[in-house]
C-alpha atoms as a PDB file:
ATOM      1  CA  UNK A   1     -10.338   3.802  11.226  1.00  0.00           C
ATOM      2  CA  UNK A   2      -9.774   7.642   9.849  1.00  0.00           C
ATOM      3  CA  UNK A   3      -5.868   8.452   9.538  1.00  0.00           C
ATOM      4  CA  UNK A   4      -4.237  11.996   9.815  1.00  0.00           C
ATOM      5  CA  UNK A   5      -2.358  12.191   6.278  1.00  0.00           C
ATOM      6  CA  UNK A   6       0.250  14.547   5.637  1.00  0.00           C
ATOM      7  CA  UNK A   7       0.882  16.075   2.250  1.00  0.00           C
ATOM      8  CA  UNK A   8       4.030  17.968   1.030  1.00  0.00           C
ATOM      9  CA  UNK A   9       2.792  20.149  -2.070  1.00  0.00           C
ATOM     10  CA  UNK A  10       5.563  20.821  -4.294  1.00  0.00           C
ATOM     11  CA  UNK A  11       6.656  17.411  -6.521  1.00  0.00           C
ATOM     12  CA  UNK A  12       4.182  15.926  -4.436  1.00  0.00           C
ATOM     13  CA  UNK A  13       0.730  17.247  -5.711  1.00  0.00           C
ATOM     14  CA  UNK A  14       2.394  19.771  -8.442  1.00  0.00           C
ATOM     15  CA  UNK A  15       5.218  19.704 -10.911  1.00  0.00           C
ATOM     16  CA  UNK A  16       7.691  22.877  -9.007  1.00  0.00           C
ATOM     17  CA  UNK A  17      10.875  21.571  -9.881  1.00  0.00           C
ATOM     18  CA  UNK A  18      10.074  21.509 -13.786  1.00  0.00           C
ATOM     19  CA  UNK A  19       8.482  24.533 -13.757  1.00  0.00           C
ATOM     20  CA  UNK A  20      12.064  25.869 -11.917  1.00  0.00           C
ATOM     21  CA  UNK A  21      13.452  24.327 -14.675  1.00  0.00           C
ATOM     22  CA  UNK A  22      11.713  26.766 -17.699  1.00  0.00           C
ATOM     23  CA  UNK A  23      11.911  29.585 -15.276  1.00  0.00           C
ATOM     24  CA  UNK A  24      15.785  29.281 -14.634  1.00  0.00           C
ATOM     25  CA  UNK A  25      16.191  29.114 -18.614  1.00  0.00           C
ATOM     26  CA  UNK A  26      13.639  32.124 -19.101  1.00  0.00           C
ATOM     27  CA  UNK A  27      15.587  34.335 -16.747  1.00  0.00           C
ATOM     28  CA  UNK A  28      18.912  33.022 -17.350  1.00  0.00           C
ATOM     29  CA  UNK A  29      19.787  30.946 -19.576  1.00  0.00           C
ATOM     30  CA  UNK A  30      20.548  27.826 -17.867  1.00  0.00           C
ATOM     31  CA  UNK A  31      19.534  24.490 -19.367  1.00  0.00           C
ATOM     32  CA  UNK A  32      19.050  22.546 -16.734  1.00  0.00           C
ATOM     33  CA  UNK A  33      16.345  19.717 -17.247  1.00  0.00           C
ATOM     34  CA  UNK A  34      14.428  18.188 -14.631  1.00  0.00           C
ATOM     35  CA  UNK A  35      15.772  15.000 -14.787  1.00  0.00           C
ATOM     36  CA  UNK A  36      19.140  16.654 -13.721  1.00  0.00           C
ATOM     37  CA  UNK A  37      17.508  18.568 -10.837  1.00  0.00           C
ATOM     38  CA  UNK A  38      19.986  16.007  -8.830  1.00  0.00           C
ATOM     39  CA  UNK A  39      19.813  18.348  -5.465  1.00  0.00           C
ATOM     40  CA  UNK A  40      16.892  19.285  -3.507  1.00  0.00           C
ATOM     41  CA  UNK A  41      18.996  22.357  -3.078  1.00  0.00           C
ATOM     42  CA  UNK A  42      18.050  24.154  -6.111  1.00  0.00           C
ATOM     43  CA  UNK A  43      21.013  26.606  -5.700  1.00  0.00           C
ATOM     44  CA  UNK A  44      23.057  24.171  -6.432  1.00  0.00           C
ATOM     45  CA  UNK A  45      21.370  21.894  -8.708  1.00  0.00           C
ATOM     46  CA  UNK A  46      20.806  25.095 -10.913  1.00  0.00           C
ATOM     47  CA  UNK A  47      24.433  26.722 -10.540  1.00  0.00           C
ATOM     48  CA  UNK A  48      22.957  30.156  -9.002  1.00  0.00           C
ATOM     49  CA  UNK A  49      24.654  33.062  -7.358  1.00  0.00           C
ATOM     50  CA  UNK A  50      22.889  33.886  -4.092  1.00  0.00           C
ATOM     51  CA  UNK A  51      21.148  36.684  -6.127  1.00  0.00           C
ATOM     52  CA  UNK A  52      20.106  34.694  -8.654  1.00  0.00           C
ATOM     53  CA  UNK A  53      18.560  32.341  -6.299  1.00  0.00           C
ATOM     54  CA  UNK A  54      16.822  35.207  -4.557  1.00  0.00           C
ATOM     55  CA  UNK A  55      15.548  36.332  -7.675  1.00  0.00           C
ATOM     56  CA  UNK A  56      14.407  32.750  -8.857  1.00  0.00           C
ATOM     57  CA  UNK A  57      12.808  31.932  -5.791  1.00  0.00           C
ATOM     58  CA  UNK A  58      10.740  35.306  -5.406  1.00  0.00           C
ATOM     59  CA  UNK A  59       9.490  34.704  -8.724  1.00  0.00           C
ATOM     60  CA  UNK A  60       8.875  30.972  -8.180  1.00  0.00           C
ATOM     61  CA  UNK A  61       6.049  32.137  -5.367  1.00  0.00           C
ATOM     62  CA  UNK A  62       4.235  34.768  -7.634  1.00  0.00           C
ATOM     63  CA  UNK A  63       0.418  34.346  -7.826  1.00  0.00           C
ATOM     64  CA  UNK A  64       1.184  33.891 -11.286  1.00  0.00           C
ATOM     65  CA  UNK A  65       3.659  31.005 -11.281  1.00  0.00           C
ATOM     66  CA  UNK A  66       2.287  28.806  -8.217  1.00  0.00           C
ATOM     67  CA  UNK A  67      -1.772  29.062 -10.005  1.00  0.00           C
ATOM     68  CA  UNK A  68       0.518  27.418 -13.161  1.00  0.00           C
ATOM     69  CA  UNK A  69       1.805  24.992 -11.305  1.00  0.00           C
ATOM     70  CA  UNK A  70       0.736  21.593 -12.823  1.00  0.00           C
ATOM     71  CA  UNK A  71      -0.827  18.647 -11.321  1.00  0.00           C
ATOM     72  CA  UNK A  72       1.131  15.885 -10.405  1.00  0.00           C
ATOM     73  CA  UNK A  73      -0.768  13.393 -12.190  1.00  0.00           C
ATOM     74  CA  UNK A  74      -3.596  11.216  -9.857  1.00  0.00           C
ATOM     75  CA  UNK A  75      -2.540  13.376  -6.915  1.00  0.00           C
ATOM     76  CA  UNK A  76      -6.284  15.381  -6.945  1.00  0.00           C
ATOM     77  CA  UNK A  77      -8.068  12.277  -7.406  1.00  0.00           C
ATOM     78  CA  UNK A  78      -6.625  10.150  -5.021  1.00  0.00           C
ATOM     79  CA  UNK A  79      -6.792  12.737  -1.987  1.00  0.00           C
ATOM     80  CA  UNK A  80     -10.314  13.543  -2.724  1.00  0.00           C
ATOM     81  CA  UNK A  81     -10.909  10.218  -2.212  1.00  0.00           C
ATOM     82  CA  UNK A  82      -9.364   9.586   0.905  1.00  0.00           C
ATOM     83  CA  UNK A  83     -11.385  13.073   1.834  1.00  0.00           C
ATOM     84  CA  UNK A  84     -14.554  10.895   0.920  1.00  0.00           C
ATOM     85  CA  UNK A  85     -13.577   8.113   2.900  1.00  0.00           C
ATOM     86  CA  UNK A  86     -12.973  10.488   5.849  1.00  0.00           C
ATOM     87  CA  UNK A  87      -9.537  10.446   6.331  1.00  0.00           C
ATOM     88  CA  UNK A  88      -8.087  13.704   7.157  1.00  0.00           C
ATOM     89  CA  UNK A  89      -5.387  15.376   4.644  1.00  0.00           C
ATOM     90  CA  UNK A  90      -3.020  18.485   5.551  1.00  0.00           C
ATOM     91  CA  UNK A  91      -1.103  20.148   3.393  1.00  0.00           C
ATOM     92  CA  UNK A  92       2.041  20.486   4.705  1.00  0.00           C
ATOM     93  CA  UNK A  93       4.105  23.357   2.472  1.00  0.00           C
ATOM     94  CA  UNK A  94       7.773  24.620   3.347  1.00  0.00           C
ATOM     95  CA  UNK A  95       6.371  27.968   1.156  1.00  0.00           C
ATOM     96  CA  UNK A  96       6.238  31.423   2.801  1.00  0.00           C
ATOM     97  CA  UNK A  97       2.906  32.794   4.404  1.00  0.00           C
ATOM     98  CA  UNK A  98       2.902  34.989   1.284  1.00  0.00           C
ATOM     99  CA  UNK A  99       2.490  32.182  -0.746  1.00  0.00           C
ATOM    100  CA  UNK A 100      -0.574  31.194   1.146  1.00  0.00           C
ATOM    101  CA  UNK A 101      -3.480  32.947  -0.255  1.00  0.00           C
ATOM    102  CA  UNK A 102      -2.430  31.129  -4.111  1.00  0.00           C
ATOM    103  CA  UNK A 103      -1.682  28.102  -2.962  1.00  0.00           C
ATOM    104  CA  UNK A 104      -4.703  27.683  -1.483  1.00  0.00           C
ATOM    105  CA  UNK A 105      -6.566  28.981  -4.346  1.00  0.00           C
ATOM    106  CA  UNK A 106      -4.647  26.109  -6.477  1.00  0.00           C
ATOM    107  CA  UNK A 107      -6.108  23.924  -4.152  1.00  0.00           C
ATOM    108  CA  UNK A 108      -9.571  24.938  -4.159  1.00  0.00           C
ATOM    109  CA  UNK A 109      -9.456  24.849  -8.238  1.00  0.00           C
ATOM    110  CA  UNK A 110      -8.336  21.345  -8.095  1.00  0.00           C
ATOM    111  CA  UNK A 111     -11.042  20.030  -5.783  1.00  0.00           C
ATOM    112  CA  UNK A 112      -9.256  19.908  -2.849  1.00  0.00           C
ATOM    113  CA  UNK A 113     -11.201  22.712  -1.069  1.00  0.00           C
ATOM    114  CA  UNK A 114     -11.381  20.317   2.149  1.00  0.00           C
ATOM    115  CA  UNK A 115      -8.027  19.498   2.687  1.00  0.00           C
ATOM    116  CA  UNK A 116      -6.233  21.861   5.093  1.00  0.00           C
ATOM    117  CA  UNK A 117      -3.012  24.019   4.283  1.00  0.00           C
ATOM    118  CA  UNK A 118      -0.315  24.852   6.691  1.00  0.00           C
ATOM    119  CA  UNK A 119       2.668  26.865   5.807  1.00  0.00           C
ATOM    120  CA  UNK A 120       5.295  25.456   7.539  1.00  0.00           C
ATOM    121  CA  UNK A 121       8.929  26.570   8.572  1.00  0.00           C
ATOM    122  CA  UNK A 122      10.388  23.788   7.553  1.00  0.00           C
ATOM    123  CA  UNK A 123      13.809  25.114   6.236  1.00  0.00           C
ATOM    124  CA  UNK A 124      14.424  28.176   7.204  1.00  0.00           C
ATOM    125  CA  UNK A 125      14.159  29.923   4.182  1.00  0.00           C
ATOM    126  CA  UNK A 126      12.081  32.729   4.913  1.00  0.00           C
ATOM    127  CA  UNK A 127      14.743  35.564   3.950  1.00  0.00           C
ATOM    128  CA  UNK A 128      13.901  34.974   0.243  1.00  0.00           C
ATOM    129  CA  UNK A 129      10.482  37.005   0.913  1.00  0.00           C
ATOM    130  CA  UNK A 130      10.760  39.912   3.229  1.00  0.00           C
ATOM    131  CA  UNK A 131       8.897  40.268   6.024  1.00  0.00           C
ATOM    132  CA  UNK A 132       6.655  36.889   5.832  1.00  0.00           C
ATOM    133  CA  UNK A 133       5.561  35.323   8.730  1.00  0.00           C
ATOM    134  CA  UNK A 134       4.965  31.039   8.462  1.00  0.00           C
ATOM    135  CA  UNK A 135       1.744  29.834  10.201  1.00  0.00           C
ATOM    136  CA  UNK A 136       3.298  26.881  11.707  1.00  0.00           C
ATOM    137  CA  UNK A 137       6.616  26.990  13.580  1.00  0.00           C
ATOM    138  CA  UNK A 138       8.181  23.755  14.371  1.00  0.00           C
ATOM    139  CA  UNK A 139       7.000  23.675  17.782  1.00  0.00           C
ATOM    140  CA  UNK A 140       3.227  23.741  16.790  1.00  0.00           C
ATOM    141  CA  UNK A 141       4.010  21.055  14.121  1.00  0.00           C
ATOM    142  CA  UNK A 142       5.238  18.516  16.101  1.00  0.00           C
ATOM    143  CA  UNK A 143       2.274  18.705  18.424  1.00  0.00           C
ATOM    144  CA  UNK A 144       0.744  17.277  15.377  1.00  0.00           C
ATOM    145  CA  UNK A 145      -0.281  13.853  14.674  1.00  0.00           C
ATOM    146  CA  UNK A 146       0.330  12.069  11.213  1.00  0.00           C
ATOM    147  CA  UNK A 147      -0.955   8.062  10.283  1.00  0.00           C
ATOM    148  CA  UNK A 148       0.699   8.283   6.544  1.00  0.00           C
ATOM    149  CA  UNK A 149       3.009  10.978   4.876  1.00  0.00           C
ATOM    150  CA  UNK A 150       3.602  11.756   1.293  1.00  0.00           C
ATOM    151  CA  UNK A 151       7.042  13.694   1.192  1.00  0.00           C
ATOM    152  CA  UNK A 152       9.816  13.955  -1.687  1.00  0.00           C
ATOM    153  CA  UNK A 153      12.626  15.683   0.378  1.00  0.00           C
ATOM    154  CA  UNK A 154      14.993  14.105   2.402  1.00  0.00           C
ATOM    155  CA  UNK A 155      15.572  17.650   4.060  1.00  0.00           C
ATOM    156  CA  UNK A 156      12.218  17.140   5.526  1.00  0.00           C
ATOM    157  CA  UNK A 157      12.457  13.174   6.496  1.00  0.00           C
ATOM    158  CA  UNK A 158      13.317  14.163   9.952  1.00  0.00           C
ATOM    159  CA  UNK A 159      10.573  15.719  10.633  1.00  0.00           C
ATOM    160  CA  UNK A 160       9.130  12.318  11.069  1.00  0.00           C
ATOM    161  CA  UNK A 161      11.656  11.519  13.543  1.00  0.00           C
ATOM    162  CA  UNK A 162       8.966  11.929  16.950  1.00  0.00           C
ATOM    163  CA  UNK A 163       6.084   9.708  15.019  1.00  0.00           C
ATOM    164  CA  UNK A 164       7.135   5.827  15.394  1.00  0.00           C
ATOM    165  CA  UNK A 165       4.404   4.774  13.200  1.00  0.00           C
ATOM    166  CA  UNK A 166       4.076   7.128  10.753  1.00  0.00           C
ATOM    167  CA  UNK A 167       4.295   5.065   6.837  1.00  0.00           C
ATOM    168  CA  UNK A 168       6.006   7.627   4.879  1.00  0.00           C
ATOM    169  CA  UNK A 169       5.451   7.263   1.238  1.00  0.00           C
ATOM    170  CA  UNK A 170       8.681   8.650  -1.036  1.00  0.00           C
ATOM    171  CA  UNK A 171       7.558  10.290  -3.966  1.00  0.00           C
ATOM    172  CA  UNK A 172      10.753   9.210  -6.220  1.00  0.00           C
ATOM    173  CA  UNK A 173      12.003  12.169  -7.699  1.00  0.00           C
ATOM    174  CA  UNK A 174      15.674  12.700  -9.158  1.00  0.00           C
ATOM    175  CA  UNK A 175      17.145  14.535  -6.056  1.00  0.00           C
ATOM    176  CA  UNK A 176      15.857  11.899  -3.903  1.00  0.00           C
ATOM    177  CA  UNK A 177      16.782   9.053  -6.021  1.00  0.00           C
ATOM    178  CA  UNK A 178      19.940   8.290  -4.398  1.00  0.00           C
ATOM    179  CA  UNK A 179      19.016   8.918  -1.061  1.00  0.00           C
ATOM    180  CA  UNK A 180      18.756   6.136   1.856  1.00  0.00           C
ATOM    181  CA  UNK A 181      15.498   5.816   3.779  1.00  0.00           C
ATOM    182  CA  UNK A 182      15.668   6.301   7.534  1.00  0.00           C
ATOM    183  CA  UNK A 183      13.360   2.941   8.244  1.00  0.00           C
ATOM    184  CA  UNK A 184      10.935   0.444   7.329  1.00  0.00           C
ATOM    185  CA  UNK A 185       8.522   2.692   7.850  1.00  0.00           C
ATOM    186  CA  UNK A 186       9.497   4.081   4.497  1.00  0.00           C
ATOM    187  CA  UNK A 187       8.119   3.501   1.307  1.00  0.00           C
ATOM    188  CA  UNK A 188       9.753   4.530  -1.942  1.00  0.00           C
ATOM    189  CA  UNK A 189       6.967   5.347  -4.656  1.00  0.00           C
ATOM    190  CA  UNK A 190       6.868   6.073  -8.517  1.00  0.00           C
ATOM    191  CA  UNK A 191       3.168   7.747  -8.935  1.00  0.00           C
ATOM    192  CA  UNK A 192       0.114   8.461  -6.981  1.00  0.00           C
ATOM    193  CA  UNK A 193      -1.367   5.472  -8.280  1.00  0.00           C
ATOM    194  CA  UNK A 194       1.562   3.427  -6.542  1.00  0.00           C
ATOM    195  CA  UNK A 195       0.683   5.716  -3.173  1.00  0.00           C
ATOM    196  CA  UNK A 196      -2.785   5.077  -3.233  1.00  0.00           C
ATOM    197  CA  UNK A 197      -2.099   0.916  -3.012  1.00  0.00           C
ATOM    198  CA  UNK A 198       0.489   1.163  -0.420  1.00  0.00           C
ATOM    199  CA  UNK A 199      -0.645   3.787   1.680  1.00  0.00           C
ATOM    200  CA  UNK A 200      -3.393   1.949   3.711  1.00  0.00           C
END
Protein backbone atom coordinates (compact mmCIF):
# COMPACT_ATOMS: atom_id res chain seq x y z
CA UNK A 1 0.00 0.00 0.00
CA UNK A 2 1.46 3.69 -1.11
CA UNK A 3 2.01 6.00 2.12
CA UNK A 4 1.87 9.90 2.19
CA UNK A 5 5.51 10.72 3.65
CA UNK A 6 6.33 13.90 5.05
CA UNK A 7 9.77 15.43 4.85
CA UNK A 8 11.20 18.39 6.90
CA UNK A 9 14.25 19.77 4.73
CA UNK A 10 16.64 21.43 6.89
CA UNK A 11 18.88 18.67 9.16
CA UNK A 12 16.63 16.39 7.60
CA UNK A 13 17.73 16.16 3.85
CA UNK A 14 20.58 19.04 4.22
CA UNK A 15 23.21 20.03 6.71
CA UNK A 16 21.49 24.00 7.77
CA UNK A 17 22.53 24.06 11.17
CA UNK A 18 26.38 23.54 10.28
CA UNK A 19 26.30 25.66 7.60
CA UNK A 20 24.69 28.40 10.41
CA UNK A 21 27.50 27.45 12.18
CA UNK A 22 30.45 28.87 9.46
CA UNK A 23 28.08 31.61 8.61
CA UNK A 24 27.66 32.92 12.30
CA UNK A 25 31.66 32.79 12.55
CA UNK A 26 32.03 34.50 8.98
CA UNK A 27 29.83 37.39 9.97
CA UNK A 28 30.60 37.51 13.51
CA UNK A 29 32.85 35.88 15.05
CA UNK A 30 31.15 33.40 17.09
CA UNK A 31 32.54 29.89 17.44
CA UNK A 32 29.86 28.01 17.91
CA UNK A 33 30.18 24.31 16.56
CA UNK A 34 27.44 22.23 15.55
CA UNK A 35 27.63 19.85 18.07
CA UNK A 36 26.78 22.76 20.52
CA UNK A 37 23.83 23.96 18.39
CA UNK A 38 21.94 22.69 21.79
CA UNK A 39 18.60 24.88 20.84
CA UNK A 40 16.49 24.62 17.89
CA UNK A 41 16.22 28.30 18.59
CA UNK A 42 19.22 29.45 16.85
CA UNK A 43 19.01 32.90 18.59
CA UNK A 44 19.83 31.47 21.40
CA UNK A 45 21.97 28.63 20.68
CA UNK A 46 24.18 31.25 18.76
CA UNK A 47 24.04 34.22 21.43
CA UNK A 48 22.47 36.81 18.76
CA UNK A 49 20.96 40.22 19.22
CA UNK A 50 17.61 40.37 17.43
CA UNK A 51 19.58 42.15 14.61
CA UNK A 52 22.01 39.83 14.34
CA UNK A 53 19.54 37.13 13.99
CA UNK A 54 17.74 39.11 11.33
CA UNK A 55 20.79 39.52 9.56
CA UNK A 56 21.86 35.74 9.91
CA UNK A 57 18.70 34.46 8.93
CA UNK A 58 18.24 36.72 5.70
CA UNK A 59 21.47 35.55 4.64
CA UNK A 60 20.84 31.91 5.61
CA UNK A 61 17.88 31.93 2.70
CA UNK A 62 20.08 33.52 -0.13
CA UNK A 63 20.04 31.59 -3.46
CA UNK A 64 23.54 31.36 -2.74
CA UNK A 65 23.64 29.72 0.69
CA UNK A 66 20.47 27.27 0.48
CA UNK A 67 22.02 25.80 -3.42
CA UNK A 68 25.28 25.11 -0.81
CA UNK A 69 23.47 23.48 1.43
CA UNK A 70 24.88 19.88 1.76
CA UNK A 71 23.25 16.61 1.60
CA UNK A 72 22.42 14.91 4.55
CA UNK A 73 24.06 11.80 3.74
CA UNK A 74 21.53 8.75 2.15
CA UNK A 75 18.69 11.26 2.38
CA UNK A 76 18.53 11.58 -1.85
CA UNK A 77 18.84 8.00 -2.25
CA UNK A 78 16.52 6.73 0.05
CA UNK A 79 13.51 9.13 -1.01
CA UNK A 80 14.05 8.42 -4.59
CA UNK A 81 13.47 5.16 -3.76
CA UNK A 82 10.43 5.32 -1.94
CA UNK A 83 9.44 7.72 -5.16
CA UNK A 84 10.14 4.42 -7.21
CA UNK A 85 8.18 2.34 -5.10
CA UNK A 86 5.30 4.86 -5.37
CA UNK A 87 5.02 6.22 -2.19
CA UNK A 88 4.32 9.82 -2.15
CA UNK A 89 7.01 12.35 -0.48
CA UNK A 90 6.28 16.18 0.47
CA UNK A 91 8.57 18.39 1.44
CA UNK A 92 7.45 20.02 4.24
CA UNK A 93 9.83 23.40 4.85
CA UNK A 94 9.19 26.06 7.73
CA UNK A 95 11.34 28.48 4.99
CA UNK A 96 9.73 31.64 3.55
CA UNK A 97 7.96 31.61 0.03
CA UNK A 98 11.10 33.50 -1.01
CA UNK A 99 13.07 30.70 -0.35
CA UNK A 100 10.99 28.63 -2.66
CA UNK A 101 12.24 29.01 -6.09
CA UNK A 102 16.13 27.63 -4.58
CA UNK A 103 14.98 25.21 -2.61
CA UNK A 104 13.33 23.66 -5.13
CA UNK A 105 16.09 23.99 -7.49
CA UNK A 106 18.29 22.06 -4.68
CA UNK A 107 15.86 19.56 -5.02
CA UNK A 108 15.68 19.09 -8.59
CA UNK A 109 19.76 18.91 -8.65
CA UNK A 110 19.63 16.16 -6.20
CA UNK A 111 17.15 13.95 -8.03
CA UNK A 112 14.32 14.66 -6.21
CA UNK A 113 12.47 16.50 -9.03
CA UNK A 114 9.22 14.36 -8.07
CA UNK A 115 8.86 14.98 -4.65
CA UNK A 116 6.60 17.95 -3.86
CA UNK A 117 7.62 21.19 -1.83
CA UNK A 118 5.38 23.13 0.41
CA UNK A 119 6.47 26.14 2.28
CA UNK A 120 4.87 25.98 5.33
CA UNK A 121 4.07 28.50 8.25
CA UNK A 122 5.13 26.51 10.66
CA UNK A 123 6.66 29.05 13.18
CA UNK A 124 5.77 32.14 12.55
CA UNK A 125 8.79 33.52 11.45
CA UNK A 126 7.98 35.27 8.46
CA UNK A 127 9.13 38.90 9.69
CA UNK A 128 12.78 37.89 8.99
CA UNK A 129 11.94 38.39 5.07
CA UNK A 130 9.68 41.25 4.26
CA UNK A 131 6.79 40.92 2.55
CA UNK A 132 6.80 36.92 1.86
CA UNK A 133 3.83 35.15 1.63
CA UNK A 134 4.00 30.98 2.81
CA UNK A 135 2.06 28.64 0.44
CA UNK A 136 0.61 26.62 3.13
CA UNK A 137 -1.06 28.13 6.20
CA UNK A 138 -1.80 25.83 8.98
CA UNK A 139 -5.28 25.40 8.10
CA UNK A 140 -4.51 23.90 4.58
CA UNK A 141 -1.83 21.67 6.25
CA UNK A 142 -3.77 19.91 8.50
CA UNK A 143 -6.26 18.97 5.82
CA UNK A 144 -3.33 16.94 4.86
CA UNK A 145 -2.73 13.37 5.28
CA UNK A 146 0.74 11.86 6.39
CA UNK A 147 1.54 7.65 6.80
CA UNK A 148 5.37 8.39 8.04
CA UNK A 149 7.21 11.72 8.98
CA UNK A 150 10.83 12.55 9.03
CA UNK A 151 11.15 15.70 11.39
CA UNK A 152 14.19 16.96 13.68
CA UNK A 153 12.32 19.75 15.64
CA UNK A 154 10.41 19.33 18.54
CA UNK A 155 8.84 22.86 17.71
CA UNK A 156 7.17 21.10 14.92
CA UNK A 157 6.17 17.60 16.79
CA UNK A 158 2.78 18.97 17.34
CA UNK A 159 1.96 19.31 14.24
CA UNK A 160 1.40 15.64 14.32
CA UNK A 161 -0.94 16.01 17.07
CA UNK A 162 -4.49 15.42 14.61
CA UNK A 163 -2.76 12.16 12.78
CA UNK A 164 -3.12 9.05 15.33
CA UNK A 165 -1.10 6.91 13.16
CA UNK A 166 1.35 8.84 11.79
CA UNK A 167 5.25 6.91 12.64
CA UNK A 168 7.33 9.87 13.07
CA UNK A 169 10.93 9.18 12.54
CA UNK A 170 13.41 11.67 14.82
CA UNK A 171 16.29 12.62 12.99
CA UNK A 172 18.71 12.84 16.24
CA UNK A 173 20.30 16.00 16.11
CA UNK A 174 21.97 17.91 19.18
CA UNK A 175 18.98 20.29 19.92
CA UNK A 176 16.73 17.44 19.92
CA UNK A 177 18.86 15.14 21.81
CA UNK A 178 17.41 15.77 25.08
CA UNK A 179 14.03 16.09 24.15
CA UNK A 180 11.07 13.54 25.17
CA UNK A 181 8.96 12.00 22.42
CA UNK A 182 5.23 12.65 22.56
CA UNK A 183 4.34 8.67 21.85
CA UNK A 184 5.08 5.38 20.60
CA UNK A 185 4.45 6.48 17.51
CA UNK A 186 7.87 8.02 17.68
CA UNK A 187 10.97 6.82 16.50
CA UNK A 188 14.32 8.31 17.42
CA UNK A 189 16.88 7.83 14.42
CA UNK A 190 20.74 8.32 13.85
CA UNK A 191 20.96 8.34 9.77
CA UNK A 192 18.84 7.83 6.79
CA UNK A 193 20.01 4.46 6.59
CA UNK A 194 18.42 3.83 10.17
CA UNK A 195 15.04 5.69 8.60
CA UNK A 196 14.89 3.70 5.69
CA UNK A 197 14.65 0.18 8.01
CA UNK A 198 12.22 1.54 10.40
CA UNK A 199 10.09 3.56 8.40
CA UNK A 200 7.88 0.84 6.73
Amino acid sequence: MNKNIYVDFDDCLCETAKSFSKLVADMFGKNVPYEDIKYFDLKRSFNLTDEQYDEMMIEGHTEKVLLSYEETPGASDTLRGWMAQGHSVSVITGRPDSAYVASRKWLDEHGLGEARLYCLNKYGRDSFIKNSEFNLELEDYYRMNFDIAVEDSPSAFKYFDHLKDVKVMVFNRPWNEESALPGDNYCRCLSWTEIKNKAF
